[in-house]
Protein backbone atom coordinates (compact mmCIF):
# COMPACT_ATOMS: atom_id res chain seq x y z
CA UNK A 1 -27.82 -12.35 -63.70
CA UNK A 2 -25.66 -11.43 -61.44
CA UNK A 3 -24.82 -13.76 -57.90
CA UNK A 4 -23.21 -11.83 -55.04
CA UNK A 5 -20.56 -13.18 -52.58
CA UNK A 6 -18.45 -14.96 -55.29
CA UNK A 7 -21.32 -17.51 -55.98
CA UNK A 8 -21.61 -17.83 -52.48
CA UNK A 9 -21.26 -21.90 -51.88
CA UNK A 10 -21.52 -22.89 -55.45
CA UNK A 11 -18.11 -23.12 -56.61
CA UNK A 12 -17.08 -25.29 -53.93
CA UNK A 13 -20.51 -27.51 -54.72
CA UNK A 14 -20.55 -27.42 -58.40
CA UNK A 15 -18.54 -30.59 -59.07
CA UNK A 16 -20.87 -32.01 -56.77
CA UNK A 17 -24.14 -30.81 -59.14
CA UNK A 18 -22.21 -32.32 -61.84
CA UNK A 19 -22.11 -35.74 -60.35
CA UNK A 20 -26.04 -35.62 -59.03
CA UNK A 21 -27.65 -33.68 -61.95
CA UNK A 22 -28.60 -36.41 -64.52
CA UNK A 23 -30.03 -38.94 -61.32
CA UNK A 24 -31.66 -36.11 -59.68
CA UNK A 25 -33.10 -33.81 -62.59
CA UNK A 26 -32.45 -35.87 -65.95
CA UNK A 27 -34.59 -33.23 -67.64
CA UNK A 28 -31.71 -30.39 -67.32
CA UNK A 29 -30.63 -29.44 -70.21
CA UNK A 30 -26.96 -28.77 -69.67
CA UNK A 31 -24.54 -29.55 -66.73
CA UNK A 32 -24.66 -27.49 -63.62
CA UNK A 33 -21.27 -26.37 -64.18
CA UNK A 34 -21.91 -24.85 -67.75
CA UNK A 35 -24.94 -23.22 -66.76
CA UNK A 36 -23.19 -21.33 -64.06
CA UNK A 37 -20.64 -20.48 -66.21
CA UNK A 38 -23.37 -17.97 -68.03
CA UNK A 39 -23.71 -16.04 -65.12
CA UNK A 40 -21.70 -13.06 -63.48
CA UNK A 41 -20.69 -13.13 -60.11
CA UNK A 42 -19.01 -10.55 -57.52
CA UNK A 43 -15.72 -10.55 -55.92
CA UNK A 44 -17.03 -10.26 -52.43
CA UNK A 45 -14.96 -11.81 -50.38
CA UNK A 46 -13.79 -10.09 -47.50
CA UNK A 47 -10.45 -9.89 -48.61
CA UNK A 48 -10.31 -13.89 -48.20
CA UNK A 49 -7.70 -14.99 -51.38
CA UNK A 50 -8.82 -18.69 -51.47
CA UNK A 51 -12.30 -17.70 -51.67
CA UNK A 52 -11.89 -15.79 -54.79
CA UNK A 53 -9.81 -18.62 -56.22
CA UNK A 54 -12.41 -20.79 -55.29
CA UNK A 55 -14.87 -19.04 -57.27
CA UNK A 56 -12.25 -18.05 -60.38
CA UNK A 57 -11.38 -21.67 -60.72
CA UNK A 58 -14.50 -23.04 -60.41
CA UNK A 59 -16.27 -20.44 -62.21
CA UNK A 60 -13.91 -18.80 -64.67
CA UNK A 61 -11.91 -15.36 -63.98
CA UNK A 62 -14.25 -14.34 -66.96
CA UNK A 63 -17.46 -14.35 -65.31
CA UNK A 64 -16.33 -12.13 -61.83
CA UNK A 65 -16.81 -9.08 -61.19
CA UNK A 66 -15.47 -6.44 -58.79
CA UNK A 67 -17.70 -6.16 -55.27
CA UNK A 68 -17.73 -4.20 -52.26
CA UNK A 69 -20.20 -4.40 -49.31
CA UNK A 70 -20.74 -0.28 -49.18
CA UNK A 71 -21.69 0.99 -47.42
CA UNK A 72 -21.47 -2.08 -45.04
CA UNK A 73 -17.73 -1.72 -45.35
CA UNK A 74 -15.75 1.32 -45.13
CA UNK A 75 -12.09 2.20 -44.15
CA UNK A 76 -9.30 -0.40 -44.59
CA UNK A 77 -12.16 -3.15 -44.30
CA UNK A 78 -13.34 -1.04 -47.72
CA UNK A 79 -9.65 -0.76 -48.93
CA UNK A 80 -9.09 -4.80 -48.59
CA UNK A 81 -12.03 -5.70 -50.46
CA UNK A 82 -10.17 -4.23 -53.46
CA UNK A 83 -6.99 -4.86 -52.98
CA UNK A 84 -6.89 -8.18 -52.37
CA UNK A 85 -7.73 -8.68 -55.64
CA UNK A 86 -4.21 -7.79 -56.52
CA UNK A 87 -2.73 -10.84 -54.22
CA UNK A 88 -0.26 -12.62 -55.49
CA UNK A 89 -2.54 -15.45 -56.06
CA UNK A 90 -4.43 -13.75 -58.20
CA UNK A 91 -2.56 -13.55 -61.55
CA UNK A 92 -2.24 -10.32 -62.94
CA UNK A 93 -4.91 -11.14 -65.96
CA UNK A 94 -7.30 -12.49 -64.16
CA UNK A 95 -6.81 -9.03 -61.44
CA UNK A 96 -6.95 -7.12 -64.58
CA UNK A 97 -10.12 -8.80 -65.67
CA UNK A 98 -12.02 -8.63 -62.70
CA UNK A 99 -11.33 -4.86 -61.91
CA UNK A 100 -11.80 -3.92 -65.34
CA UNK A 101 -12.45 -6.07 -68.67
CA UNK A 102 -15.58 -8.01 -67.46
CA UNK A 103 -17.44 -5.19 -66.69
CA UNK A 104 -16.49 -3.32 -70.06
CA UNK A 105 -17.40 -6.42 -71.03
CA UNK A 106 -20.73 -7.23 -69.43
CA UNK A 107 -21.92 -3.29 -70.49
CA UNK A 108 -20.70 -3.34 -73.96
CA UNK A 109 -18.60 -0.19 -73.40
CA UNK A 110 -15.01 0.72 -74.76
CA UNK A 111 -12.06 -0.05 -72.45
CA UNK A 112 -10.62 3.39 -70.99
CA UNK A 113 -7.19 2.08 -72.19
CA UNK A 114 -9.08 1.35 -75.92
CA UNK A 115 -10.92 4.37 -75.83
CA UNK A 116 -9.88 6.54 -79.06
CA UNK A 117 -8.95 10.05 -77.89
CA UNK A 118 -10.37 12.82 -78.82
């Protein structure tokens, strides 16, 4: 599954679930948190850094994925959604991870800088 907008409000709730789960479902199975963390979510942000290190701290670098809104954004609005990934608050692994490893990742397919040439 994937969740768009960065989880949306969920990483900035999900200590909160935490806390509440076991009074208000005792049934669940596993914490809020770690069931999240089995999900993928998109980097939609809106070029807004502490949103996307909202979501990569409280979800894991590991688990986002690049997003765009196209064709709801285009031009530099387009351009930012990208690179702000590449902010310096934004390590370069976790950058690298989002525009590229997850998704190789997610779809089982060979990194281009793996890939065995020909």
């Amino acid at each position: 599954m994937t969740v768009d907008q960065g989880g949306g409000a969920l990483p900035m709730l999900i200590q909160r679930a935490d806390d509440r789960y076991q009074w208000e479902a005792p049934e669940t199975p596993v914490r809020p948190s770690v069931a999240a963390r089995r999900m993928w979510y998109d980097s939609v942000g809106h070029g807004h850094v502490p949103a996307l290190r909202c979501a990569s701290d409280s979800l894991g670098a590991d688990r986002l994925l690049l997003g765009t809104d196209v064709p709801y954004e285009a031009g530099d609005v387009f351009v930012r959604a990208v690179d702000y990934i590449a902010d310096p608050r934004i390590t370069e692994s976790e950058a690298s991870a989002i525009l590229e490893s997850n998704a190789t990742a997610l779809f089982g397919i060979a990194s281009p800088a793996n890939a065995a040439t020909p």
